[in-house]
C-alpha atoms as a PDB file:
ATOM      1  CA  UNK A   1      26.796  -9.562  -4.899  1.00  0.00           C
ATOM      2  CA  UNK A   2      23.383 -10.338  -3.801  1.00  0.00           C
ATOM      3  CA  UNK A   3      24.311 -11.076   0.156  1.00  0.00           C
ATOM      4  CA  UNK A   4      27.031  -9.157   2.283  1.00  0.00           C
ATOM      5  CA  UNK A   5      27.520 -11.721   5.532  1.00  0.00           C
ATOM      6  CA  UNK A   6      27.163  -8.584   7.489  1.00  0.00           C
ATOM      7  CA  UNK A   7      23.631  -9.297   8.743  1.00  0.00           C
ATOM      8  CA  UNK A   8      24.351 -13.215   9.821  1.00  0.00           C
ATOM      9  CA  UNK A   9      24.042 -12.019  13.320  1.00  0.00           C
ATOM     10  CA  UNK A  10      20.496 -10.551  13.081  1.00  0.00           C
ATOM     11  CA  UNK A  11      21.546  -7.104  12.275  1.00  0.00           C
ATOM     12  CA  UNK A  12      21.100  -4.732   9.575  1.00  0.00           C
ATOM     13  CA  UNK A  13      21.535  -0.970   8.729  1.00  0.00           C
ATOM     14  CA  UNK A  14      19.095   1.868   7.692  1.00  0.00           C
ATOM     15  CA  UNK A  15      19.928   5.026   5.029  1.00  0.00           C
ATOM     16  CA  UNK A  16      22.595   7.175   6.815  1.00  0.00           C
ATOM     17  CA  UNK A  17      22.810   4.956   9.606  1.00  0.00           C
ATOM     18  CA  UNK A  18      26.221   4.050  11.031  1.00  0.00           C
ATOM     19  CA  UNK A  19      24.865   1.557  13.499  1.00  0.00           C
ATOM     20  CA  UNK A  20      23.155  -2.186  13.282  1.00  0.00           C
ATOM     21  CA  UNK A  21      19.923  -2.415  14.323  1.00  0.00           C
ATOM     22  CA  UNK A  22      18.190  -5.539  15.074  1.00  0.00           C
ATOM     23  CA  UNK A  23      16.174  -7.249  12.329  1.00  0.00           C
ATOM     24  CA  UNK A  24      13.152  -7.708  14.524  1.00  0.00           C
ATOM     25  CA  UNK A  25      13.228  -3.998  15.696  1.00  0.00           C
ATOM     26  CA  UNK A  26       9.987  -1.914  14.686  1.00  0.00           C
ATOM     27  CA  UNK A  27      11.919  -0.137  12.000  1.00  0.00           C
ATOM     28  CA  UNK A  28      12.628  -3.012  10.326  1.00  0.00           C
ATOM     29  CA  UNK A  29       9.087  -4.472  10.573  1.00  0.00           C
ATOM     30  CA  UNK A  30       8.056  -1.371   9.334  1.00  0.00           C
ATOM     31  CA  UNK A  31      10.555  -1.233   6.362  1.00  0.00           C
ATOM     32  CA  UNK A  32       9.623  -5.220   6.075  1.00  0.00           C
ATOM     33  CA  UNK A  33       5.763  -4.472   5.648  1.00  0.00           C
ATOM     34  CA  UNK A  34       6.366  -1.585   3.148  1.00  0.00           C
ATOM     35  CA  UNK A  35       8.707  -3.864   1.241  1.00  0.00           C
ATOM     36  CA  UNK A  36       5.371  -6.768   1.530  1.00  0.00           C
ATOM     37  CA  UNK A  37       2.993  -4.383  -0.068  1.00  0.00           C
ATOM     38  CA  UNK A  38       5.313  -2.855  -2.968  1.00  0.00           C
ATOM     39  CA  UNK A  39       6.184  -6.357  -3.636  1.00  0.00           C
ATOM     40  CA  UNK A  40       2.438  -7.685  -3.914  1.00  0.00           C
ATOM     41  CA  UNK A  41       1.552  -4.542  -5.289  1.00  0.00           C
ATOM     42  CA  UNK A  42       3.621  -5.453  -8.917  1.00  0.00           C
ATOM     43  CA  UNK A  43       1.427  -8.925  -8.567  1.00  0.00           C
ATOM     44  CA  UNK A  44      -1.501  -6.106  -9.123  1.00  0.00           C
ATOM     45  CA  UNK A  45      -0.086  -4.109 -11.784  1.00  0.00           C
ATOM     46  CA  UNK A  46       0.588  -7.365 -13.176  1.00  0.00           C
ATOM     47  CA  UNK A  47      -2.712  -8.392 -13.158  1.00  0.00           C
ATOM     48  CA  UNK A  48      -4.583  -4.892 -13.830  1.00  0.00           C
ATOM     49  CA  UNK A  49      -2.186  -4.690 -16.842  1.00  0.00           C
ATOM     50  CA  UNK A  50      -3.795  -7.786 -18.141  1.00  0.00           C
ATOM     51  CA  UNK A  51      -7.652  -7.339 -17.354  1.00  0.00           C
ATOM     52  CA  UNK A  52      -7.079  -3.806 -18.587  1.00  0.00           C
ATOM     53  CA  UNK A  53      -8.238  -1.862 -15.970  1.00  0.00           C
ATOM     54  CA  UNK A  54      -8.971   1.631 -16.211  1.00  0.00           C
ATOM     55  CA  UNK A  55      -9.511   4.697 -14.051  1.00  0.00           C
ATOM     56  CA  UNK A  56     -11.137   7.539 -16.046  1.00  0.00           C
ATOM     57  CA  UNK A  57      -8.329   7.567 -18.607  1.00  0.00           C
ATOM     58  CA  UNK A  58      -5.613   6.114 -16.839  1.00  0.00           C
ATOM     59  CA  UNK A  59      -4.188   2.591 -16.441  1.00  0.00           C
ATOM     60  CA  UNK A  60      -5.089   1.172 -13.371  1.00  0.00           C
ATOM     61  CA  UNK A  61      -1.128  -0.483 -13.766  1.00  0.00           C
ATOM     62  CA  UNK A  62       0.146   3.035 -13.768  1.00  0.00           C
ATOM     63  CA  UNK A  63      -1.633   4.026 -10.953  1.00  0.00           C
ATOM     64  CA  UNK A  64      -0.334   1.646  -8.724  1.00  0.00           C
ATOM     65  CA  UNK A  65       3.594   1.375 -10.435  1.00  0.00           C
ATOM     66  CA  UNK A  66       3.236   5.438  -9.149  1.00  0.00           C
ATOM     67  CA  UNK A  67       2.332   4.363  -5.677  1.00  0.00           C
ATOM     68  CA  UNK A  68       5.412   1.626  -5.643  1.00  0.00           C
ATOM     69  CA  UNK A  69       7.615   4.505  -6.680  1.00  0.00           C
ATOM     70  CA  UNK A  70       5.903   6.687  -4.374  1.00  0.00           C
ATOM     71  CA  UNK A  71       6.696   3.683  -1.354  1.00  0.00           C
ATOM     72  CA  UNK A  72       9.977   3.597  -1.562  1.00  0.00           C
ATOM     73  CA  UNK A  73       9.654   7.374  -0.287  1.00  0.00           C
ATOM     74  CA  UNK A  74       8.358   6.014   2.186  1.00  0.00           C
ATOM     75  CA  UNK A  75      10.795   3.352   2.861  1.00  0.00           C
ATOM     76  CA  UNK A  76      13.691   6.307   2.467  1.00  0.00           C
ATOM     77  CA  UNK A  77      11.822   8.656   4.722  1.00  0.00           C
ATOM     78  CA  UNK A  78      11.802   6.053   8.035  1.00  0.00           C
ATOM     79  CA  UNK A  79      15.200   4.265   7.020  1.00  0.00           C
ATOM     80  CA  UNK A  80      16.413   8.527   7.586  1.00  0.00           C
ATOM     81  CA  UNK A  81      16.230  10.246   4.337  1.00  0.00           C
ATOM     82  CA  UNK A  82      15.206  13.850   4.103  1.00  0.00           C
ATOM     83  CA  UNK A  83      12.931  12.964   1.398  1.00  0.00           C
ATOM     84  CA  UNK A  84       8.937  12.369   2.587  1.00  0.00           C
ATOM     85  CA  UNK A  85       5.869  12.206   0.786  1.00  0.00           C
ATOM     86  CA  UNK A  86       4.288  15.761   0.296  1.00  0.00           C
ATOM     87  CA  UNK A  87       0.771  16.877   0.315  1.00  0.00           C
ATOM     88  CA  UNK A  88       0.270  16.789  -3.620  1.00  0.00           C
ATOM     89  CA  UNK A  89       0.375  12.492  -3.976  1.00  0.00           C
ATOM     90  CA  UNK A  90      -1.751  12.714  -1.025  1.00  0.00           C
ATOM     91  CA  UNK A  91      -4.516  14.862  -3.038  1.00  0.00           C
ATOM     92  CA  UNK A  92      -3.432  12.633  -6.492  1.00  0.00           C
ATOM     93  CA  UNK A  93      -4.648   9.491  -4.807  1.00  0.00           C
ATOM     94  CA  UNK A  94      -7.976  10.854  -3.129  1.00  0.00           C
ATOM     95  CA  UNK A  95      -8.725  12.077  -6.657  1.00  0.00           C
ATOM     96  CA  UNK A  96      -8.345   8.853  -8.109  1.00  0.00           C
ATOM     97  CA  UNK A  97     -10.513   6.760  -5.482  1.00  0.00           C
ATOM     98  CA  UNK A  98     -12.736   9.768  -6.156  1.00  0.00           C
ATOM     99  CA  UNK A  99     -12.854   8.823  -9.575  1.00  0.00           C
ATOM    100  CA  UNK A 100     -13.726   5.251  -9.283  1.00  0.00           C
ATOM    101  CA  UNK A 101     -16.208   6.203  -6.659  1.00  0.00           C
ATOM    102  CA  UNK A 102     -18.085   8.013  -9.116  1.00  0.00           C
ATOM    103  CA  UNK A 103     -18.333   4.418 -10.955  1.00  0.00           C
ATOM    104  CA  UNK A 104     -19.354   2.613  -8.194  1.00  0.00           C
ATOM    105  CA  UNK A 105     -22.570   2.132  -6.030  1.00  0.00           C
ATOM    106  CA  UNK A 106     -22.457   4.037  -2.385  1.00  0.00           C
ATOM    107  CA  UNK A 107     -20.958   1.798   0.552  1.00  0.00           C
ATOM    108  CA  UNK A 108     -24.323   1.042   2.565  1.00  0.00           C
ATOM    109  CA  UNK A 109     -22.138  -2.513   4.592  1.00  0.00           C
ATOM    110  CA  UNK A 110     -19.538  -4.340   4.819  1.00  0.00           C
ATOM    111  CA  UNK A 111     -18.629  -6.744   1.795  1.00  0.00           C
ATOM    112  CA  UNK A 112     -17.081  -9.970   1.675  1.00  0.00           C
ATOM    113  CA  UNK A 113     -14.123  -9.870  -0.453  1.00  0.00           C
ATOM    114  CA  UNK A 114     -13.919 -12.386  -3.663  1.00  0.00           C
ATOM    115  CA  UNK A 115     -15.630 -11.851  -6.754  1.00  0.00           C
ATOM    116  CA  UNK A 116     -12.936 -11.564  -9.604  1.00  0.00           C
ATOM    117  CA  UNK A 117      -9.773 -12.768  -9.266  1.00  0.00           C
ATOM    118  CA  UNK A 118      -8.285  -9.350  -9.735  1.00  0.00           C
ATOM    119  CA  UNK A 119     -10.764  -7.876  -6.628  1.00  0.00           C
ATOM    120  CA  UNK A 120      -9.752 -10.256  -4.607  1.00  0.00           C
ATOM    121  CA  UNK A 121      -6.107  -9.810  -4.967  1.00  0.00           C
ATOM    122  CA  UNK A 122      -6.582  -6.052  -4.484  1.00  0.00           C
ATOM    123  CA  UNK A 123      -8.286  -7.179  -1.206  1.00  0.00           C
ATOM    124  CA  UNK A 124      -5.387  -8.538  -0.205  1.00  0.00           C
ATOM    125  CA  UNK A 125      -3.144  -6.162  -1.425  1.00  0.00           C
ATOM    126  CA  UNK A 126      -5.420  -3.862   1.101  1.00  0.00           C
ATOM    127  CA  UNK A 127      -4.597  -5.586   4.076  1.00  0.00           C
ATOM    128  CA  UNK A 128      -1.214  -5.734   3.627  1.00  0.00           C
ATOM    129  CA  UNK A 129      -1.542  -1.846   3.327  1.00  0.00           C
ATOM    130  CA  UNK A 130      -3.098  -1.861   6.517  1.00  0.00           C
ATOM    131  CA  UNK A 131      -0.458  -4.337   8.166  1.00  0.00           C
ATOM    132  CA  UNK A 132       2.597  -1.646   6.682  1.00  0.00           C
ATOM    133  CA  UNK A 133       0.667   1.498   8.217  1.00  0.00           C
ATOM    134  CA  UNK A 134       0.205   0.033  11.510  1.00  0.00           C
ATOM    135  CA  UNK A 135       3.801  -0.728  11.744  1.00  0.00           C
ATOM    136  CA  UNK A 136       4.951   2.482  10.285  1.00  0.00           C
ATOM    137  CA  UNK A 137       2.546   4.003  12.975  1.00  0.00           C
ATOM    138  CA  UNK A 138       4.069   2.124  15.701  1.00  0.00           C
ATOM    139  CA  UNK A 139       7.526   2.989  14.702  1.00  0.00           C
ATOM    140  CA  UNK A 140       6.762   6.472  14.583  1.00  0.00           C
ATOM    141  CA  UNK A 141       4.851   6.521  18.191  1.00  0.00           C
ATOM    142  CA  UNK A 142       8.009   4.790  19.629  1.00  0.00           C
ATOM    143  CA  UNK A 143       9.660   7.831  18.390  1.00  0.00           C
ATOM    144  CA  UNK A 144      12.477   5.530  16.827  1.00  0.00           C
ATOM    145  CA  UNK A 145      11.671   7.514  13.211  1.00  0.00           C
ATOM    146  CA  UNK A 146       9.395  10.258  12.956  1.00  0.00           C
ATOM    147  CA  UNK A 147       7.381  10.211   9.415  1.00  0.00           C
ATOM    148  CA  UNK A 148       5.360  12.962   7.849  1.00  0.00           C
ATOM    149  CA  UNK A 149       1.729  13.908   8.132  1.00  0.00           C
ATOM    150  CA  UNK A 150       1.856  13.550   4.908  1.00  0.00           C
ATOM    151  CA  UNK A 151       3.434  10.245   4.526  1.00  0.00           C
ATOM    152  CA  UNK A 152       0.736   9.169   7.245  1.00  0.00           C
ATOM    153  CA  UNK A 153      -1.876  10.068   5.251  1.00  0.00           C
ATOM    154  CA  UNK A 154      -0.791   8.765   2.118  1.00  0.00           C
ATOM    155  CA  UNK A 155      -0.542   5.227   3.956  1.00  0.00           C
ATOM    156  CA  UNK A 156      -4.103   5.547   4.742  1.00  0.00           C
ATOM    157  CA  UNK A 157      -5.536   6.268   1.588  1.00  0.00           C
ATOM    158  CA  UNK A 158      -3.971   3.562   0.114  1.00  0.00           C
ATOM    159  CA  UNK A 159      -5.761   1.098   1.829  1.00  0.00           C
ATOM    160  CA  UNK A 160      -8.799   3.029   0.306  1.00  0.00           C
ATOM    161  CA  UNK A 161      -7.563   2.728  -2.744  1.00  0.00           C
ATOM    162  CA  UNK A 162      -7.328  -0.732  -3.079  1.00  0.00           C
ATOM    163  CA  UNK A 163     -10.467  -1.401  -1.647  1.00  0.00           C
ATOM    164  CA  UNK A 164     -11.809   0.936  -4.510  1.00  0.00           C
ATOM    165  CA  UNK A 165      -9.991  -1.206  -7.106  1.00  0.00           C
ATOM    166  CA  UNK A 166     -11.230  -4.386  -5.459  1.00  0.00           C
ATOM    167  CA  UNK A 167     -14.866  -3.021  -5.664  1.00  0.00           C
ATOM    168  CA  UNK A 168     -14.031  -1.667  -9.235  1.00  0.00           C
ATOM    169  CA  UNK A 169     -12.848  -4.959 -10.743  1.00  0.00           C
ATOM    170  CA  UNK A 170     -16.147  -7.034  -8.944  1.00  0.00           C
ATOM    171  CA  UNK A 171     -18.317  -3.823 -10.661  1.00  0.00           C
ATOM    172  CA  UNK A 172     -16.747  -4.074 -14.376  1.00  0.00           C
ATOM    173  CA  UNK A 173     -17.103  -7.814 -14.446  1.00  0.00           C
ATOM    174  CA  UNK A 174     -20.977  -7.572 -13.555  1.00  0.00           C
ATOM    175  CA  UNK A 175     -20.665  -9.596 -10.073  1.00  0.00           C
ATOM    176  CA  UNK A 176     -22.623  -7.546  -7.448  1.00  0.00           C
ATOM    177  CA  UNK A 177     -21.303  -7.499  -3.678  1.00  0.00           C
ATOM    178  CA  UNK A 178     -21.959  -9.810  -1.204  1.00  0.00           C
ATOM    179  CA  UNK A 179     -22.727  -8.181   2.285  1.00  0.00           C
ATOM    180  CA  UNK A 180     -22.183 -10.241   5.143  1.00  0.00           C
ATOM    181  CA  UNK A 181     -25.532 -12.055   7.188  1.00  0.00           C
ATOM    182  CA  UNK A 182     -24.150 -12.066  10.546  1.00  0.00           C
ATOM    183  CA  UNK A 183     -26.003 -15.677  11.136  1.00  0.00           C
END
């Protein structure tokens, strides 16, 4: 059954949990943004599946249907599961925006997001990353759900990550980045 009636009155429950908490509590903003970005993330994998995009030798739609699997740690880990993100994805993802790094010119400015369809996407697929980390941060400073240094950092480099693939899909189709004029 796809609804329960249980959270009619604004309510819901977290893993392990026993008691409602209110839907517009910073938990569940938090576990609401993380849910945003996994779920725009498979419109990515969708759409790196189909332009082909590759990372060294590896799918750019595996790489990011690991870091969906790899959010719903997340998810677990501030709903109250034991389980957290560990040091090793955080040194699996700087190695891949290392990777595409090494394809791309250096970051001298800002750039104004567009270009390919796919970048663009990716761009915003990077601010929702952003949104999700802030919240996870504030839950975590109210001390309602204490998260990992490890699941912290793995939040941050994603952001990084999809502003390498944004800058990776503008670089393979030839379109050069715009910086912006401040006129």
């Amino acid at each position: 059954m796809l609804y329960t009636r249980k959270g009619d009155n604004g309510t819901t429950k977290t893993f392990g949990c026993d008691q409602r908490i209110s839907k517009s509590s910073i938990i569940a903003e938090a576990l609401g943004s993380l849910d945003e970005i996994n779920s725009f993330l498979g419109f990515c994998k969708v759409k790196a599946r189909k332009e082909k995009l590759v990372v060294g030798n590896i799918k750019g739609d595996q790489i990011i249907h690991d870091v969906q699997k790899n959010l719903f740690i997340v998810q677990a880990e501030l709903a109250g599961a034991s389980m957290s993100i560990d040091e090793e994805k955080v040194k699996e993802i700087e190695t891949i925006i290392d990777s595409i790094e090494k394809e791309l010119p250096p970051i001298k400015t800002f750039f104004i997001s567009g270009g390919t369809e796919l970048a663009s996407i990716f761009d915003i697929a990077r601010t929702i990353s952003r949104r999700a980390e802030r919240r996870v941060v504030g839950a975590t400073e109210e001390g309602k759900t204490p998260v990992k240094k490890f699941t912290l950092a793995y939040l941050n480099r994603l952001s990084s990550l999809l502003y390498a693939f944004a800058r990776l899909a503008n670089h393979k189709s030839g379109i050069t980045e715009e910086s912006p004029d401040y006129k």
